[in-house]
Protein backbone atom coordinates (compact mmCIF):
# COMPACT_ATOMS: atom_id res chain seq x y z
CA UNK A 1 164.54 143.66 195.34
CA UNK A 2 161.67 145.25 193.65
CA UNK A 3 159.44 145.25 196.41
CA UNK A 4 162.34 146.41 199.21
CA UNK A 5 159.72 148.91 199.71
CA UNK A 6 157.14 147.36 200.64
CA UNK A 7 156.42 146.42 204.21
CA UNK A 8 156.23 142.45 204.60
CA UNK A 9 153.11 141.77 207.38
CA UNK A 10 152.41 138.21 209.38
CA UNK A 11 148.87 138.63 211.54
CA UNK A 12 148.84 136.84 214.86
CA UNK A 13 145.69 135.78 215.57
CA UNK A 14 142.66 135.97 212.97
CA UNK A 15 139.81 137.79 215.30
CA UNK A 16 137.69 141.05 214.98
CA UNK A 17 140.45 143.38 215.50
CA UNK A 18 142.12 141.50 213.08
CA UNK A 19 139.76 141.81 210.59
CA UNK A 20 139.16 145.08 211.13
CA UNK A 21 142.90 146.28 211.04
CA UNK A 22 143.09 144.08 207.78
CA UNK A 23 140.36 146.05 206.09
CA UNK A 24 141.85 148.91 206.46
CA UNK A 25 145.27 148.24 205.67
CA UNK A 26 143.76 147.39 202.36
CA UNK A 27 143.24 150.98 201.73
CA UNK A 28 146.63 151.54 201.67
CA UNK A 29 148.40 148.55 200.47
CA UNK A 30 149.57 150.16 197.10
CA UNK A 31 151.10 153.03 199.08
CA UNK A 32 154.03 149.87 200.27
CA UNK A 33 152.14 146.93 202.83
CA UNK A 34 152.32 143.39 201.87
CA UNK A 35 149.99 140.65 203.54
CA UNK A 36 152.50 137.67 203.56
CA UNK A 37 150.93 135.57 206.40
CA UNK A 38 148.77 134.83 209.29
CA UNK A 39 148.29 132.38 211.45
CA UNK A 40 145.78 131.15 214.48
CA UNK A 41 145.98 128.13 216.99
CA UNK A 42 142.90 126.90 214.19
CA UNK A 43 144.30 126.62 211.06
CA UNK A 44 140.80 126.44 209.68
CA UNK A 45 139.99 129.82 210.98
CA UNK A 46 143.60 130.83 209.60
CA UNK A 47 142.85 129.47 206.40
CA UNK A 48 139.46 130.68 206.21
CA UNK A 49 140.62 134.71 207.23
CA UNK A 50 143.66 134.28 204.55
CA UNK A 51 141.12 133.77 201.72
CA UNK A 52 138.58 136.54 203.19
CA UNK A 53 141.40 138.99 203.29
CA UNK A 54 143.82 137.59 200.66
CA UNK A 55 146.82 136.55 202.35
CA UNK A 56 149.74 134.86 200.48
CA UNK A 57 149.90 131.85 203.32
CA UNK A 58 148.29 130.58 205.99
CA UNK A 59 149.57 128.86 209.29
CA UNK A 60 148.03 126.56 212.06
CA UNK A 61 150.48 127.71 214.68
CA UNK A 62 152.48 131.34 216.08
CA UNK A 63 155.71 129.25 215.95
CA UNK A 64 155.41 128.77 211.40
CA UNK A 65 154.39 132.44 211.76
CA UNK A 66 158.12 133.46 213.76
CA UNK A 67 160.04 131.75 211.19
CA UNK A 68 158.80 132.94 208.07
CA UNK A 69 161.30 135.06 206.82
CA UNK A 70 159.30 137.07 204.26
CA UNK A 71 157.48 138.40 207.13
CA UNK A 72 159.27 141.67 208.80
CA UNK A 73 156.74 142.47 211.24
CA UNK A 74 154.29 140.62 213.01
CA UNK A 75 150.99 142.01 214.21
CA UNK A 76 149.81 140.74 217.38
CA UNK A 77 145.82 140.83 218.59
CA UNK A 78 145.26 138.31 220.85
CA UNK A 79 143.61 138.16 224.19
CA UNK A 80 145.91 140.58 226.43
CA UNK A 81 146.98 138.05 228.69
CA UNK A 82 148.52 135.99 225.39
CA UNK A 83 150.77 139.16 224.69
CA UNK A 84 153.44 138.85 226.15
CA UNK A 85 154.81 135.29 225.31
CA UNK A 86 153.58 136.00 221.95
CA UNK A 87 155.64 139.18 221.19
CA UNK A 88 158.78 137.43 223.03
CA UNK A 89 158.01 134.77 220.72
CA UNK A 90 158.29 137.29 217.75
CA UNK A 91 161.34 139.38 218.86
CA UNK A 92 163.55 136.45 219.54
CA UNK A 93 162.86 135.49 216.31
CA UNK A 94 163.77 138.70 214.85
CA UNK A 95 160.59 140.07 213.81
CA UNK A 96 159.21 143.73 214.42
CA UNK A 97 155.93 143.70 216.48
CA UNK A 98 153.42 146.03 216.81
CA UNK A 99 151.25 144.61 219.29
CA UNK A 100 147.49 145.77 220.10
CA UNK A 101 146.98 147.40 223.89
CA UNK A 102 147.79 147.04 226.47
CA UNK A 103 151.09 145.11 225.36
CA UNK A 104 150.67 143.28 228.79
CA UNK A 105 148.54 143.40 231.62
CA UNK A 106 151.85 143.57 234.06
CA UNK A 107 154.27 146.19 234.64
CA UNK A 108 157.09 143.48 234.84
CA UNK A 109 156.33 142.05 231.56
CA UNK A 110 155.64 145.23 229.57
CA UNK A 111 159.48 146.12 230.42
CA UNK A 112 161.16 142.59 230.03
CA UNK A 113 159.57 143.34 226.32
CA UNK A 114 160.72 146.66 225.89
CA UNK A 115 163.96 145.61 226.87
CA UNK A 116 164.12 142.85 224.55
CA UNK A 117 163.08 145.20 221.46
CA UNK A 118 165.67 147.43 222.24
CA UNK A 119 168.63 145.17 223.18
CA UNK A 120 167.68 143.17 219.64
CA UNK A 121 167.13 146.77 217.98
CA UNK A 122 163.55 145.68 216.47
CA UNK A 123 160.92 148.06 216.03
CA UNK A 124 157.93 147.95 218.79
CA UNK A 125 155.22 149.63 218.93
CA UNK A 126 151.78 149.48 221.14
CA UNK A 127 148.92 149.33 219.26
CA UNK A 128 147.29 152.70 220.42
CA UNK A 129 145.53 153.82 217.10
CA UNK A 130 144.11 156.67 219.17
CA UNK A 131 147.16 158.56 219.17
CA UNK A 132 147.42 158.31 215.20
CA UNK A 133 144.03 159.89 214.37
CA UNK A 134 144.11 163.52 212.36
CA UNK A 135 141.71 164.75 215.21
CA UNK A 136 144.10 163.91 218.16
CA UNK A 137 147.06 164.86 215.81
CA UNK A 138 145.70 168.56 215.48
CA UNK A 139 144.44 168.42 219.25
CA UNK A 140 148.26 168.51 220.38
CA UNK A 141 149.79 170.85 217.56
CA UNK A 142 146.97 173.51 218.69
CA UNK A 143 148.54 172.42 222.22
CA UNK A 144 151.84 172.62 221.41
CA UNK A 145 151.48 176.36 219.30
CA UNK A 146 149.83 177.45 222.42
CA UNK A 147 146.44 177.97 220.83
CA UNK A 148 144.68 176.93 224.42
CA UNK A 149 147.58 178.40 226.15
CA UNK A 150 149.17 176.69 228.93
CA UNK A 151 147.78 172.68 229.16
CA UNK A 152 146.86 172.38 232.68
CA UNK A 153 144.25 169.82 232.52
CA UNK A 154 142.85 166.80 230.23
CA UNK A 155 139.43 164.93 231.04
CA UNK A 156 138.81 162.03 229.73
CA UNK A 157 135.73 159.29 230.30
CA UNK A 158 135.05 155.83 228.19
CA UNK A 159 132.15 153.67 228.41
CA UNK A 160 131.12 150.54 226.73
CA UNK A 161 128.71 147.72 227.65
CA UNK A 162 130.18 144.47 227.64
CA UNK A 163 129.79 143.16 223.98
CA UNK A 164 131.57 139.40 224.84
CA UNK A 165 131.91 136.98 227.77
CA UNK A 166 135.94 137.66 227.43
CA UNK A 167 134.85 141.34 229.10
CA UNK A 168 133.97 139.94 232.04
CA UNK A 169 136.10 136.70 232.35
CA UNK A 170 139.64 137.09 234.52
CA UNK A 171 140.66 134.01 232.56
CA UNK A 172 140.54 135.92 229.32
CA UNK A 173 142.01 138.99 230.26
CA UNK A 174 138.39 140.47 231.25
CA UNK A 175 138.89 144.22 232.71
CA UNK A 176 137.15 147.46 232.13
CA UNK A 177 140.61 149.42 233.24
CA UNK A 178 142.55 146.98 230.85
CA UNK A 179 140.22 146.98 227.82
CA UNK A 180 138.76 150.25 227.62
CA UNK A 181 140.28 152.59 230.57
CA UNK A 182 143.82 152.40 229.31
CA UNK A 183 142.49 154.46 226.40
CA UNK A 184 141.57 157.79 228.57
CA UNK A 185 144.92 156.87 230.35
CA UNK A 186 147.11 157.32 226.54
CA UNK A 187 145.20 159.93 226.14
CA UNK A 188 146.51 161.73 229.28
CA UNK A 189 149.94 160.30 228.94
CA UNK A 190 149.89 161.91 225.05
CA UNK A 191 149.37 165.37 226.04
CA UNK A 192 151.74 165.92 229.28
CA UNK A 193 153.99 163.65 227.84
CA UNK A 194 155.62 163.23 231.40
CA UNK A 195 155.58 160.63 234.60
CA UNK A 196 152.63 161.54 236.51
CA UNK A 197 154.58 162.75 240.32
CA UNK A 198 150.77 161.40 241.90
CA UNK A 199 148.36 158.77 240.72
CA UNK A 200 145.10 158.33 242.65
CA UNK A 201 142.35 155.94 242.00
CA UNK A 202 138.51 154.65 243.22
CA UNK A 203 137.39 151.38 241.39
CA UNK A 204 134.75 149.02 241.70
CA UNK A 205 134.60 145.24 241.08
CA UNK A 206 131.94 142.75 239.68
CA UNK A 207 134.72 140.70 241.51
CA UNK A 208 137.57 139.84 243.62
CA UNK A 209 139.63 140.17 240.84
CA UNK A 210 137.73 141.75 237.68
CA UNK A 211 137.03 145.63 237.44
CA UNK A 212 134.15 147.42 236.32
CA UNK A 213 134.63 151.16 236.88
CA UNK A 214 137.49 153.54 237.80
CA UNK A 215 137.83 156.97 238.41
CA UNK A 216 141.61 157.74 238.02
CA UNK A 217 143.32 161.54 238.89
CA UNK A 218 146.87 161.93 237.73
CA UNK A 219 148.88 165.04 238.63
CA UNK A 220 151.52 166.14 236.72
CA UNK A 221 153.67 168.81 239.08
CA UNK A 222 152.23 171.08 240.66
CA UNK A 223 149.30 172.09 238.63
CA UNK A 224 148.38 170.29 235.98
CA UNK A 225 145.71 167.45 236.32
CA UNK A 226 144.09 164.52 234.94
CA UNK A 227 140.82 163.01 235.67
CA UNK A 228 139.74 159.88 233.85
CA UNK A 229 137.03 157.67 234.02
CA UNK A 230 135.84 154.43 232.82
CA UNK A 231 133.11 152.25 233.19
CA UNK A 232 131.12 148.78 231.65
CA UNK A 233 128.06 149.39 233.84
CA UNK A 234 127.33 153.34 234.00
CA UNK A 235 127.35 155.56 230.66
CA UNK A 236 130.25 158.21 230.50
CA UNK A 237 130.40 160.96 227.73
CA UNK A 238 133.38 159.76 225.56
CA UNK A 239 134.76 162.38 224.84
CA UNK A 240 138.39 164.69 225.66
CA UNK A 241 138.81 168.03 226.91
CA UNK A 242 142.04 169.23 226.62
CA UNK A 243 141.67 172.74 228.96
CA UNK A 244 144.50 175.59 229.10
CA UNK A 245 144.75 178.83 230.21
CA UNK A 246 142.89 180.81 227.12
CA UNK A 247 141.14 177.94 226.01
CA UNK A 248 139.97 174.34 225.46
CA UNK A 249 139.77 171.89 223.11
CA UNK A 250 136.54 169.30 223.00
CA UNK A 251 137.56 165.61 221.11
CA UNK A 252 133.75 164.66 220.37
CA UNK A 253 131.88 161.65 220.91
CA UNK A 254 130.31 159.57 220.78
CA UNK A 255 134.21 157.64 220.37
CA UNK A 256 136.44 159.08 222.71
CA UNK A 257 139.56 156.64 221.27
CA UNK A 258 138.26 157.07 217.52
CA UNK A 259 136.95 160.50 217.17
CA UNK A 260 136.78 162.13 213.57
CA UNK A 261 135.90 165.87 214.78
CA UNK A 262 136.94 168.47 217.31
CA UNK A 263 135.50 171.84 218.97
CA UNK A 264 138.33 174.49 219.92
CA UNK A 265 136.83 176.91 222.28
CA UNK A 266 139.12 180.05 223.12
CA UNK A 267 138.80 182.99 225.70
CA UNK A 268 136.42 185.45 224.27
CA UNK A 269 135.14 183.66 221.61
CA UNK A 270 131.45 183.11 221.49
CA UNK A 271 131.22 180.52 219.13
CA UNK A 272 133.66 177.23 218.79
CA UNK A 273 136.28 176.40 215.96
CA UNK A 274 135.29 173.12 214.56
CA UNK A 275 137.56 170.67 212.80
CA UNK A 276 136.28 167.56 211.07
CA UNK A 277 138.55 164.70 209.66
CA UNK A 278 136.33 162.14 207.99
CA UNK A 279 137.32 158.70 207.85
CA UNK A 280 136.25 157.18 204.99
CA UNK A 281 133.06 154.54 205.61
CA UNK A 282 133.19 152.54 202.21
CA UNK A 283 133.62 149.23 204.12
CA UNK A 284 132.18 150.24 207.71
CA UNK A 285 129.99 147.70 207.06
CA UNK A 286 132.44 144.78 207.06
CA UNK A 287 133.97 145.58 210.40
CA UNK A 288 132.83 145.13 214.31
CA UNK A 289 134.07 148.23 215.60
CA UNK A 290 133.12 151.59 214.89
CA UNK A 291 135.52 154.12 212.73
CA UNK A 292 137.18 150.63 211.67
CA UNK A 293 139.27 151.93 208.71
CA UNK A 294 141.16 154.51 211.19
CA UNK A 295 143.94 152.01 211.56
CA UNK A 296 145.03 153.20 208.80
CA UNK A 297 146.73 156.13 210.11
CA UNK A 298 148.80 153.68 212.59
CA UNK A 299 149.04 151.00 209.73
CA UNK A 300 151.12 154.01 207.46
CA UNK A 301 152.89 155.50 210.53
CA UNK A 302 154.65 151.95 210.81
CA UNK A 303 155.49 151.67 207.28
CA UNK A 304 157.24 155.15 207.81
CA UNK A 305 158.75 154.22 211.23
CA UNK A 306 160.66 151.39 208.94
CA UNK A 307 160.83 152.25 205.56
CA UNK A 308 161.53 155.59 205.53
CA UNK A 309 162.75 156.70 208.40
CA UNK A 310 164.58 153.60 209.61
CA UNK A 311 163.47 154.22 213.63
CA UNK A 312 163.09 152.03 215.83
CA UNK A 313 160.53 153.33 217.91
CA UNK A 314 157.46 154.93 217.03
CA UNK A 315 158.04 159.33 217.98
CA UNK A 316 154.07 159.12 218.32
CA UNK A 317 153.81 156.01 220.37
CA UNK A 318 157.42 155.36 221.77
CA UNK A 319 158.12 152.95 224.39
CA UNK A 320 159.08 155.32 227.08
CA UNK A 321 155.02 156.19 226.70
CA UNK A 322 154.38 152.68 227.14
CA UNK A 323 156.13 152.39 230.29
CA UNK A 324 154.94 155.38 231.92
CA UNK A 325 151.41 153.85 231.24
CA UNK A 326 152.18 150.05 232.45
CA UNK A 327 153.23 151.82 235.49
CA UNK A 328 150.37 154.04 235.88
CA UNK A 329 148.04 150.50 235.39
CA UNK A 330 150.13 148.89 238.03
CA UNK A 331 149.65 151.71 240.76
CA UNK A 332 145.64 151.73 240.23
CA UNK A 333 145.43 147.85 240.53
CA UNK A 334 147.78 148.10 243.43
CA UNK A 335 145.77 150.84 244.90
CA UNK A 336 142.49 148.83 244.99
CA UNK A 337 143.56 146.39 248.16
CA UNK A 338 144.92 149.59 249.90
């Protein structure tokens, strides 16, 4: 009873975004996280990423993980096309999930799951650390006290060369829109907060059925606009600009979906307002991905989500955003054989 407090964790899967997310839950574990479990189709890799980041148990298969009942919530971060029987797997064994993007790669999946979730009252979340971040945290407060005004448009690019076969590979869930694109598409989705009433979209493909670049407008009404952008073969700025009536609001780069500093320019202002939230880099060097440690914001949002405010879904990242993005996926795919 001692440790009610604490929130129980199971990893599925023991890869980089594992690692990373590990790391930085580390920073936090005294403020109530517990690392009970994880597990991976190799139990040598399992056993081998327990002792690296000190896990009480190991397991050589998802099924051990599901019916460990120390373990409250299970963090999924396999290869997208794994999701979705994985976090079934998971809630219908009574586990929370937070599950890394996109939480499938089909609209008709993403909503069995969501469904599931909420008929079995589990917390689930999509893994969309973005959103969690102190710089895109003050970005929509400034929004919301109408420091830019009126929001009537949000620009948003993301680039990346492909860093692993799996990038490029249908098999393995290989997809610029799906691995890096659905970032500027959160990011759109996080500050209209509404269904998009048109989605438009130009693409190109290394193949029939794996994407290298889109170029993606949303309109929200009748005049508010998105344009995003993302590519594996052409470089884009990474960055967000938030733009409203008496002002905008610049998300630097050079990591559009990990950002740690912001430029607020306002109508007749010569010089910018700039905001810097630094992450701190004590173990950047252990991680793959840049910023690494920022999970921590999303890491302590779920502890609160649970512990302390007993929801069920994330007010940050809740599953009605979730939806409105699978759907905005599934009309740009469908749009590329029209």
């Amino acid at each position: 009873m001692a440790d009610s407090w604490k929130l129980n964790w199971g990893f599925c899967c023991a890869g980089k975004i594992a690692n990373d997310f590990s790391i930085a839950m580390d920073s936090v574990l005294s403020k109530g996280h517990r690392k009970v479990a994880v597990a991976a189709r190799n139990v040598s890799k399992a056993e081998e990423f327990s002792k690296k980041h000190k896990f009480e148990r190991f397991y050589g298969s998802y099924d051990e993980l599901a019916l460990d009942a120390d373990v409250e919530i299970v963090y999924v971060s396999s290869l997208h096309p794994q999701h979705f029987e994985l976090c079934k797997l998971f809630l219908n064994n009574g586990k929370h999930v937070l599950c890394e993007k996109p939480m499938t790669m089909k609209l008709e999946q993403t909503s069995e799951l969501v469904q599931l979730a909420r008929t079995k009252q589990l917390f689930f979340m999509e893994g969309f650390w973005t959103r969690f971040f102190p710089t895109y945290q003050h970005a929509k407060q400034l929004c919301l006290s109408g420091e830019i005004g009126d929001v009537k448009q949000v620009q948003a690019s993301f680039f990346t060369l492909p860093h692993s076969e799996r990038m490029t590979n249908e098999q393995l869930g290989g997809s610029a829109l799906f691995d890096i694109g659905v970032y500027p598409v959160t990011v759109a989705d996080f500050f209209f907060g509404a269904e998009p009433s048109k989605v438009q979209s130009l693409s190109s493909w290394a193949s029939n059925t794996v994407d290298e670049s889109f170029l993606i407008t949303l309109q929200y009404g009748s005049d508010k606009f998105a344009t995003l952008s993302t590519s594996i073969t052409c470089m884009r700025p990474n960055n967000t600009i938030i733009c409203g009536s008496n002002g905008y609001i610049v998300i630097k780069p050079p990591m559009l979906h990990a950002s740690e500093e912001l430029e607020v320019f306002k109508r007749g202002s010569s010089e910018p307002i700039k905001r810097v939230f630094p992450l701190d880099q004590s173990r950047q060097s252990e991680c793959w991905y840049p910023n690494g440690n920022g999970f921590t914001y999303e890491i302590e949002h779920v502890r609160e989500c649970l512990k302390e405010k007993k929801l069920l879904e994330s007010p940050v990242m809740p599953l009605d955003a979730t939806l409105r993005i699978a759907r905005i996926l599934d009309t740009v795919i469908k749009q590329k054989s029209q």
